[in-house]
Protein backbone atom coordinates (compact mmCIF):
# COMPACT_ATOMS: atom_id res chain seq x y z
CA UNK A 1 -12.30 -21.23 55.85
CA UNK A 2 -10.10 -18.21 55.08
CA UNK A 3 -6.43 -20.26 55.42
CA UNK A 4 -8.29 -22.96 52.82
CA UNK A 5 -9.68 -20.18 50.37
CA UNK A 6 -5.77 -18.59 50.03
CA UNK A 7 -4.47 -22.03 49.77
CA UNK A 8 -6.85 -22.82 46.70
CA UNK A 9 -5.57 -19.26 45.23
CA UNK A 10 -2.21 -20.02 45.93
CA UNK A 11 -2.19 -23.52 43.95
CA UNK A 12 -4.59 -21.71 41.07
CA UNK A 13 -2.09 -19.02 40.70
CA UNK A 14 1.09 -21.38 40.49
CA UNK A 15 -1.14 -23.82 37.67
CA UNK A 16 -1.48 -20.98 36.07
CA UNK A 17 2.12 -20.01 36.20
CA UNK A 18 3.36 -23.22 35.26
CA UNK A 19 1.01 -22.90 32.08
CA UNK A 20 1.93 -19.51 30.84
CA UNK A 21 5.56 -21.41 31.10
CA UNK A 22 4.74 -23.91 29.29
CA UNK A 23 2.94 -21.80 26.49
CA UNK A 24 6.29 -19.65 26.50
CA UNK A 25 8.69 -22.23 25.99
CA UNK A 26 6.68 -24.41 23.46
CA UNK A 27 6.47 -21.02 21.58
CA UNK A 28 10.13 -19.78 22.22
CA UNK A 29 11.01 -21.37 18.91
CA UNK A 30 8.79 -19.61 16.41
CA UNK A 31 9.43 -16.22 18.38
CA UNK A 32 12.69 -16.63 18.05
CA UNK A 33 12.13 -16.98 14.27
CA UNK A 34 9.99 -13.88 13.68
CA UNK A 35 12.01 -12.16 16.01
CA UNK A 36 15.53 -12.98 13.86
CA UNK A 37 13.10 -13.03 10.35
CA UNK A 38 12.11 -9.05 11.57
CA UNK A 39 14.93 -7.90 13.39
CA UNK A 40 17.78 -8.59 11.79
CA UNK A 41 17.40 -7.67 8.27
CA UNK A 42 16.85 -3.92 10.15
CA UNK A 43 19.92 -4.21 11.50
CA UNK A 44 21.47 -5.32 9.02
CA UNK A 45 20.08 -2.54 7.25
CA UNK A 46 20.87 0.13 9.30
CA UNK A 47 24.63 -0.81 9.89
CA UNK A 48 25.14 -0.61 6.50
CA UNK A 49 23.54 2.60 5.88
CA UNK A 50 26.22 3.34 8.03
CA UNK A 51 29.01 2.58 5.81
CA UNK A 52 30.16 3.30 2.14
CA UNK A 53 30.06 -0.86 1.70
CA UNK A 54 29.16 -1.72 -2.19
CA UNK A 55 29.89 -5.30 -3.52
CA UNK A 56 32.68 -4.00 -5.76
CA UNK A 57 34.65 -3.35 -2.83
CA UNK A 58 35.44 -6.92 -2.59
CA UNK A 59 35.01 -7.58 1.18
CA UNK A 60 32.50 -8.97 3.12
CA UNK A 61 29.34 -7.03 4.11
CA UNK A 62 30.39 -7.96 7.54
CA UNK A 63 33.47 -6.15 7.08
CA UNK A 64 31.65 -2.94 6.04
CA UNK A 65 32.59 -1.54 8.64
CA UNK A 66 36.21 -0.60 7.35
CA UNK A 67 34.15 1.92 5.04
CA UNK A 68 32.68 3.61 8.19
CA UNK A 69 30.93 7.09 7.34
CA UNK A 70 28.73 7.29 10.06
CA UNK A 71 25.67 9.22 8.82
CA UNK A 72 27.17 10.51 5.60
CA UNK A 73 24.51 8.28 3.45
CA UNK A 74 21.94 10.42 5.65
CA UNK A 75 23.07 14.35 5.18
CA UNK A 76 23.49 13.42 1.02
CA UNK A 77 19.96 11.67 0.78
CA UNK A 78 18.79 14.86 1.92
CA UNK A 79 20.30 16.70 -0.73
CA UNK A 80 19.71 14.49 -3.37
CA UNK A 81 17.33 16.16 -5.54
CA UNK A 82 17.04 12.92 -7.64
CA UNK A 83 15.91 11.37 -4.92
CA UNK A 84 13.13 14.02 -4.10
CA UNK A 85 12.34 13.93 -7.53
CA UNK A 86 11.27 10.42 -7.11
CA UNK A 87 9.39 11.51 -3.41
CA UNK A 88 7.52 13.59 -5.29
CA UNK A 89 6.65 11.98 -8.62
CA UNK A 90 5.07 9.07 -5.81
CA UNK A 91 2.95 11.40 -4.18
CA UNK A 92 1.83 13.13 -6.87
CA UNK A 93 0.76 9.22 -8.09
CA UNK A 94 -0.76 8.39 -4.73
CA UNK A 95 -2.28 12.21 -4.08
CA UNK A 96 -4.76 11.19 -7.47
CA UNK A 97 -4.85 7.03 -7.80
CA UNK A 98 -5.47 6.63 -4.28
CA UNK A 99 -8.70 9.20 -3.98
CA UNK A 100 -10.25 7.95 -7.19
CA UNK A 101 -9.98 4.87 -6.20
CA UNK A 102 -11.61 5.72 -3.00
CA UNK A 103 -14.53 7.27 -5.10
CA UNK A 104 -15.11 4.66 -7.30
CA UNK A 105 -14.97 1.76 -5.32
CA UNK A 106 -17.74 3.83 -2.45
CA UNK A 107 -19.68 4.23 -5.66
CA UNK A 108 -19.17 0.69 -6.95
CA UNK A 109 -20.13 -0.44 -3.27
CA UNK A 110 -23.20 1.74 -2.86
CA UNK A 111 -24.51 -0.02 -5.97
CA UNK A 112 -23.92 -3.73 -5.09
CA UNK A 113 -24.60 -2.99 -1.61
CA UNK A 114 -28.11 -4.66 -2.75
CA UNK A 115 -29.16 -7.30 -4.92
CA UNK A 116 -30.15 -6.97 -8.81
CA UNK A 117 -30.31 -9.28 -11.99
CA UNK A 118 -26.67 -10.43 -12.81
CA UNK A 119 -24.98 -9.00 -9.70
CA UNK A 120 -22.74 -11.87 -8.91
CA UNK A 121 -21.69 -11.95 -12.72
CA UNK A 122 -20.69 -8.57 -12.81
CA UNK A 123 -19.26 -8.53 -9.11
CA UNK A 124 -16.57 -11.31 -10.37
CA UNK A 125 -15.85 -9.22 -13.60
CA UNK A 126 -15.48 -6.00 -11.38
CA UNK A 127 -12.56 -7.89 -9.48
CA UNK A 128 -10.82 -9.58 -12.48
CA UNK A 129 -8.36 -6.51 -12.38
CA UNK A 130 -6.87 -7.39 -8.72
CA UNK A 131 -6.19 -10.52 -9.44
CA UNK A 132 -3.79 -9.96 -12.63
CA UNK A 133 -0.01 -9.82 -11.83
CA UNK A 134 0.90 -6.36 -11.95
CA UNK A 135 3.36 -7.09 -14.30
CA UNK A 136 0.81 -8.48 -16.56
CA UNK A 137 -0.97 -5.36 -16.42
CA UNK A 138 2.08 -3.71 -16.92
CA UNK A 139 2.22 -5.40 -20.32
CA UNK A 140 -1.25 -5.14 -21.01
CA UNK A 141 -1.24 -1.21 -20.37
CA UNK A 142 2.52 -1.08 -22.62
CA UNK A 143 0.45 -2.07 -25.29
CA UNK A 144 -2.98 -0.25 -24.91
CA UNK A 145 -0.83 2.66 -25.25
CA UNK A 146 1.53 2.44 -27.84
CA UNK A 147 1.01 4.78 -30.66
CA UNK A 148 -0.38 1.89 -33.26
CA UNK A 149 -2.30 0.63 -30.13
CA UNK A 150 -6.20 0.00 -28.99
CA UNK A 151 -6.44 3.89 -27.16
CA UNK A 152 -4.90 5.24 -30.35
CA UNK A 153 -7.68 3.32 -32.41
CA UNK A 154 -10.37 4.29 -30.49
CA UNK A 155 -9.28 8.22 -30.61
CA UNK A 156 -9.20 8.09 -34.44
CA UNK A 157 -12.73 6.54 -34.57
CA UNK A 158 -14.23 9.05 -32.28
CA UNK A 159 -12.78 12.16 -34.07
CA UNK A 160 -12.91 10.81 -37.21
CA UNK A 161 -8.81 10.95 -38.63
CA UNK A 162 -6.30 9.09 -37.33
CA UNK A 163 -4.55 9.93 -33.95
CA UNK A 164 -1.08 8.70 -33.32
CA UNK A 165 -0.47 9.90 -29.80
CA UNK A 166 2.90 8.96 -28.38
CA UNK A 167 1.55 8.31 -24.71
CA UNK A 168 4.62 6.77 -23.33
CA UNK A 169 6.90 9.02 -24.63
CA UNK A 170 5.84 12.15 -23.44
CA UNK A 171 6.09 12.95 -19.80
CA UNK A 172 2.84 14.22 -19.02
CA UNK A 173 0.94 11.53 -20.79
CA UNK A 174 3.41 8.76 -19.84
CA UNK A 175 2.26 9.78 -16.24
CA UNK A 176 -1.12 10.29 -16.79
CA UNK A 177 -1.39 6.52 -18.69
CA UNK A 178 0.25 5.11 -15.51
CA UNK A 179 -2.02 6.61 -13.50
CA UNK A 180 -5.16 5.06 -15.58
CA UNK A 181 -3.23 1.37 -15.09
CA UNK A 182 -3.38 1.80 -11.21
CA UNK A 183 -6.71 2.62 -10.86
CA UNK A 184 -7.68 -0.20 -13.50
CA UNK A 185 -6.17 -2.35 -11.05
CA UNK A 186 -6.81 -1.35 -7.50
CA UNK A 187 -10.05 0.09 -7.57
CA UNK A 188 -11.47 -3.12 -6.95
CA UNK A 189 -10.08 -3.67 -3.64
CA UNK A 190 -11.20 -0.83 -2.44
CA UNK A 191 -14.82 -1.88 -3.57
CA UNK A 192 -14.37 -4.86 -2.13
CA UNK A 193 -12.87 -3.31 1.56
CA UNK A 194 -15.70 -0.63 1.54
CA UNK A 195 -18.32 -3.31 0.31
CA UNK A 196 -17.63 -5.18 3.53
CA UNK A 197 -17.99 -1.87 5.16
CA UNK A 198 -21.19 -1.54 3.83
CA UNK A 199 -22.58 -4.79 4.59
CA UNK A 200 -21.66 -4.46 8.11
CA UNK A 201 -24.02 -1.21 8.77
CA UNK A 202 -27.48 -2.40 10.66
CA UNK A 203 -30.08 -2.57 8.51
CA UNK A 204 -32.35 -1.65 10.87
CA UNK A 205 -30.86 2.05 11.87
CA UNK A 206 -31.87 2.84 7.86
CA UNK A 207 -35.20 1.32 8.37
CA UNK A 208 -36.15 3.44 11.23
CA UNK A 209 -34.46 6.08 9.55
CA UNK A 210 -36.56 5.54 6.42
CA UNK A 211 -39.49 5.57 7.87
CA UNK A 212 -38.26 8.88 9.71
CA UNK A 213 -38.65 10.16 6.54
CA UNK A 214 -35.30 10.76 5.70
CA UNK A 215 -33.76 10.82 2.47
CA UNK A 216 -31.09 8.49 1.07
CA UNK A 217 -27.97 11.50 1.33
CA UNK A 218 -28.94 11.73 4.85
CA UNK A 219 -28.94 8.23 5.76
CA UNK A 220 -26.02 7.87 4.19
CA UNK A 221 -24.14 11.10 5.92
CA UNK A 222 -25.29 10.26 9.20
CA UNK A 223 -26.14 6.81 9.89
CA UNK A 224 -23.81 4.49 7.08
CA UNK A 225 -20.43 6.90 6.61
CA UNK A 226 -20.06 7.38 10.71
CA UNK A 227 -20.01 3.74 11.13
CA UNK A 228 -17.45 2.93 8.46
CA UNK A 229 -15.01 5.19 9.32
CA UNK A 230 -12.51 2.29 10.61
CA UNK A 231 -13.52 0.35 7.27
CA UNK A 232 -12.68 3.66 5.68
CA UNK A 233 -9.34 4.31 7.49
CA UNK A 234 -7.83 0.84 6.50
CA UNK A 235 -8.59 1.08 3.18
CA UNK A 236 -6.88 4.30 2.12
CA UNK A 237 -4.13 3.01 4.70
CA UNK A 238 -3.96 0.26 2.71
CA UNK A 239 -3.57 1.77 -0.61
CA UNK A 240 -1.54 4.68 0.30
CA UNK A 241 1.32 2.15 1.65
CA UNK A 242 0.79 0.12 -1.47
CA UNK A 243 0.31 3.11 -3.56
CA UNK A 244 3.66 4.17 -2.42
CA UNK A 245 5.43 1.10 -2.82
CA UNK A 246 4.51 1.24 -7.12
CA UNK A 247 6.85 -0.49 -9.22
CA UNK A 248 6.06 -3.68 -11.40
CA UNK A 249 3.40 -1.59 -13.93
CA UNK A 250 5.28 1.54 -14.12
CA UNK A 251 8.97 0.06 -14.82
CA UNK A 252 7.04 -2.15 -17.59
CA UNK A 253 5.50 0.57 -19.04
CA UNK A 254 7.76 2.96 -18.86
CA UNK A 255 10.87 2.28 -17.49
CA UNK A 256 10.94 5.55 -15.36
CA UNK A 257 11.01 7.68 -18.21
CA UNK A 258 10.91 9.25 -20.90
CA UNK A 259 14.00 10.69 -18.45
CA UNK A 260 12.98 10.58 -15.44
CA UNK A 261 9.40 12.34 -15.54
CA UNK A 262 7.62 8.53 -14.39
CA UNK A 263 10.65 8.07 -11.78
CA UNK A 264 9.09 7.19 -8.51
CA UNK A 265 11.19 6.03 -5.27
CA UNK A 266 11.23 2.54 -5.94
CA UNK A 267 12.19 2.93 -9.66
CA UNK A 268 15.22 5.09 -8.32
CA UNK A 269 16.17 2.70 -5.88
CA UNK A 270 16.14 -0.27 -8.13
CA UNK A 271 18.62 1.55 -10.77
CA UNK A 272 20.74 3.03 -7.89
CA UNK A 273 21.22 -0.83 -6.69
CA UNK A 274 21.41 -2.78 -10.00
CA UNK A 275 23.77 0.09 -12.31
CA UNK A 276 25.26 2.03 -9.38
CA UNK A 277 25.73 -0.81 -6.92
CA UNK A 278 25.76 2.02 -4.16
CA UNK A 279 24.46 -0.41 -1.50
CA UNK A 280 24.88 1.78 1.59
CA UNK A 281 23.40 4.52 0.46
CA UNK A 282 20.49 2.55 -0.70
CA UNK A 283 20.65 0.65 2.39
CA UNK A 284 19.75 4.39 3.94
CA UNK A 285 17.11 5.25 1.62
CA UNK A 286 15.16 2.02 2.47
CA UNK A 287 15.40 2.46 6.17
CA UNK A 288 13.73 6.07 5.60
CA UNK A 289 11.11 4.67 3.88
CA UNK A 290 10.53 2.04 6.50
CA UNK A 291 10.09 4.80 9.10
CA UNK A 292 7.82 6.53 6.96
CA UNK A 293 5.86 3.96 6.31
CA UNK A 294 5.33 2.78 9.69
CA UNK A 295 4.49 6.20 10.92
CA UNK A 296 1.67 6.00 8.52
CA UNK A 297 0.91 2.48 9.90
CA UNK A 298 1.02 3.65 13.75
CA UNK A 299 -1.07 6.74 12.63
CA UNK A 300 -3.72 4.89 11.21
CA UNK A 301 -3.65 2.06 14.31
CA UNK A 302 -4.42 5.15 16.44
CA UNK A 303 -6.85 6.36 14.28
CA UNK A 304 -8.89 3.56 14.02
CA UNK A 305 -8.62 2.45 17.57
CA UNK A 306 -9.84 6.08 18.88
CA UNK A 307 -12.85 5.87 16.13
CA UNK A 308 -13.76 2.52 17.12
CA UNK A 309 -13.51 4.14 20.98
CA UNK A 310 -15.69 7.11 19.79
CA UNK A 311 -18.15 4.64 18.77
């Protein structure tokens, strides 16, 4: 009985070899794709981040490596105060879009979290913003706040004399307007992500708390904010790597300036590939930014996977 039970393992265990086979080799392909798709545009990356290669040079990017300078691009990106500049210009975007956003859209989702009279009317208008091109809104923001424009307008009306404000031109307000356009735009997925959140808490925890007698702040605080902490987690994840990654709105509205006072990273890396042609040393800047960003990814991975494990 024992010889005949191994044999039947035996047999199971070599079907089941000859199937994991056959799953890797009728996949081998499209791993093989992602794998040259993901791989070697990092390589390719960070061998010429290793070099002073710039299309004027007239060779080959494959021959960059006859402009070998090792990690030269690396010791003057961190002296480039241009380029911290732009570091910090970004973070000082994402350290106020991306917590508005978060306080908004918890607000907006606390209020459609149940139903009322024209709720899926005003749920489609609330996400009309997300779905314009950011260019668009770009545009649409360029011209909200051009002295002669609509924000202008509604100034002089409230005050009563006529307000000519150059937003865009001053560095302070040129910020501050590109800061209104963001949140415009990307609140709404973050009421959507923490709607879903919401929707997702058991009803009947607040019921039993309710008839607990306890108050809405406390339900909320201890029985609906614990449980969407992983809801929570991806959505500032989200928007911080997005939030870093601004470009389309601000170079339409402002162009990085007036100077340089709206200059975030991906502004200064566009101009330092398209007027300076300094590939390499663009080619370095990227790669930092790639290991930044996935740092934040890998961070937030853990953090949700520990939460959910808390839980």
């Amino acid at each position: 009985m024992t010889t005949h039970t191994s044999t039947i393992e035996t047999v199971d265990k070599k079907a089941g070899g000859r199937e994991a086979n056959l799953g890797l080799w009728l996949t081998l392909p499209t791993q093989l794709l992602v794998v040259f798709i993901a791989v070697f545009p990092i390589l390719m990356q960070l061998y010429i981040s290793l070099t002073d290669w710039s299309p004027l040079d007239g060779i080959q990017w494959w021959r960059a490596w006859e402009l070998w300078n090792t990690f030269a691009n690396y010791t003057d990106l961190a002296a480039d105060s241009q380029f911290w500049g732009a570091v910090g210009r970004t973070f000082l975007i994402m350290a106020i879009c991306v917590p508005v956003e978060f306080l908004l859209g918890l607000g907006l989702a606390i209020l459609f979290v149940d139903n009322f009279p024209g709720r899926k009317i005003l749920y489609s208008v609330l996400l009309v913003p997300m779905m314009v091109v950011p260019a668009v809104a770009g545009y649409m923001f360029y011209m909200l706040f051009q002295s002669g424009g609509p924000v202008n307008d509604l100034l002089s009306i409230f005050v009563g004399y006529p307000v000519r404000i150059a937003w865009l031109s001053d560095p302070t307000l040129a910020l501050f307007a590109i800061i209104v356009a963001d949140i415009w735009q990307w609140t709404p997925l973050m009421f959507l992500v923490l709607l879903a959140g919401l929707v997702g808490v058991p009803e009947d925890q607040q019921q039993a708390a309710t008839l607990l007698g306890a108050s809405w702040t406390r339900r909320f605080f201890t029985i609906v904010l614990p449980r969407m902490k992983a809801i929570i987690i991806i959505a500032l994840a989200i928007r911080v790597i997005e939030n870093f990654k601004i470009f389309d709105t601000l170079f339409i509205m402002t162009n990085g300036g007036p100077g340089v006072a709206t200059e975030t990273i991906s502004v200064y890396i566009y101009k330092i590939t398209q007027q300076d042609l300094i590939w390499g040393y663009v080619a370095a800047i990227a790669l930092a930014i790639l290991i930044v960003l996935s740092l934040v990814s890998v961070f937030a991975i853990k953090l949700i996977a520990s939460k959910e494990q808390a839980s």
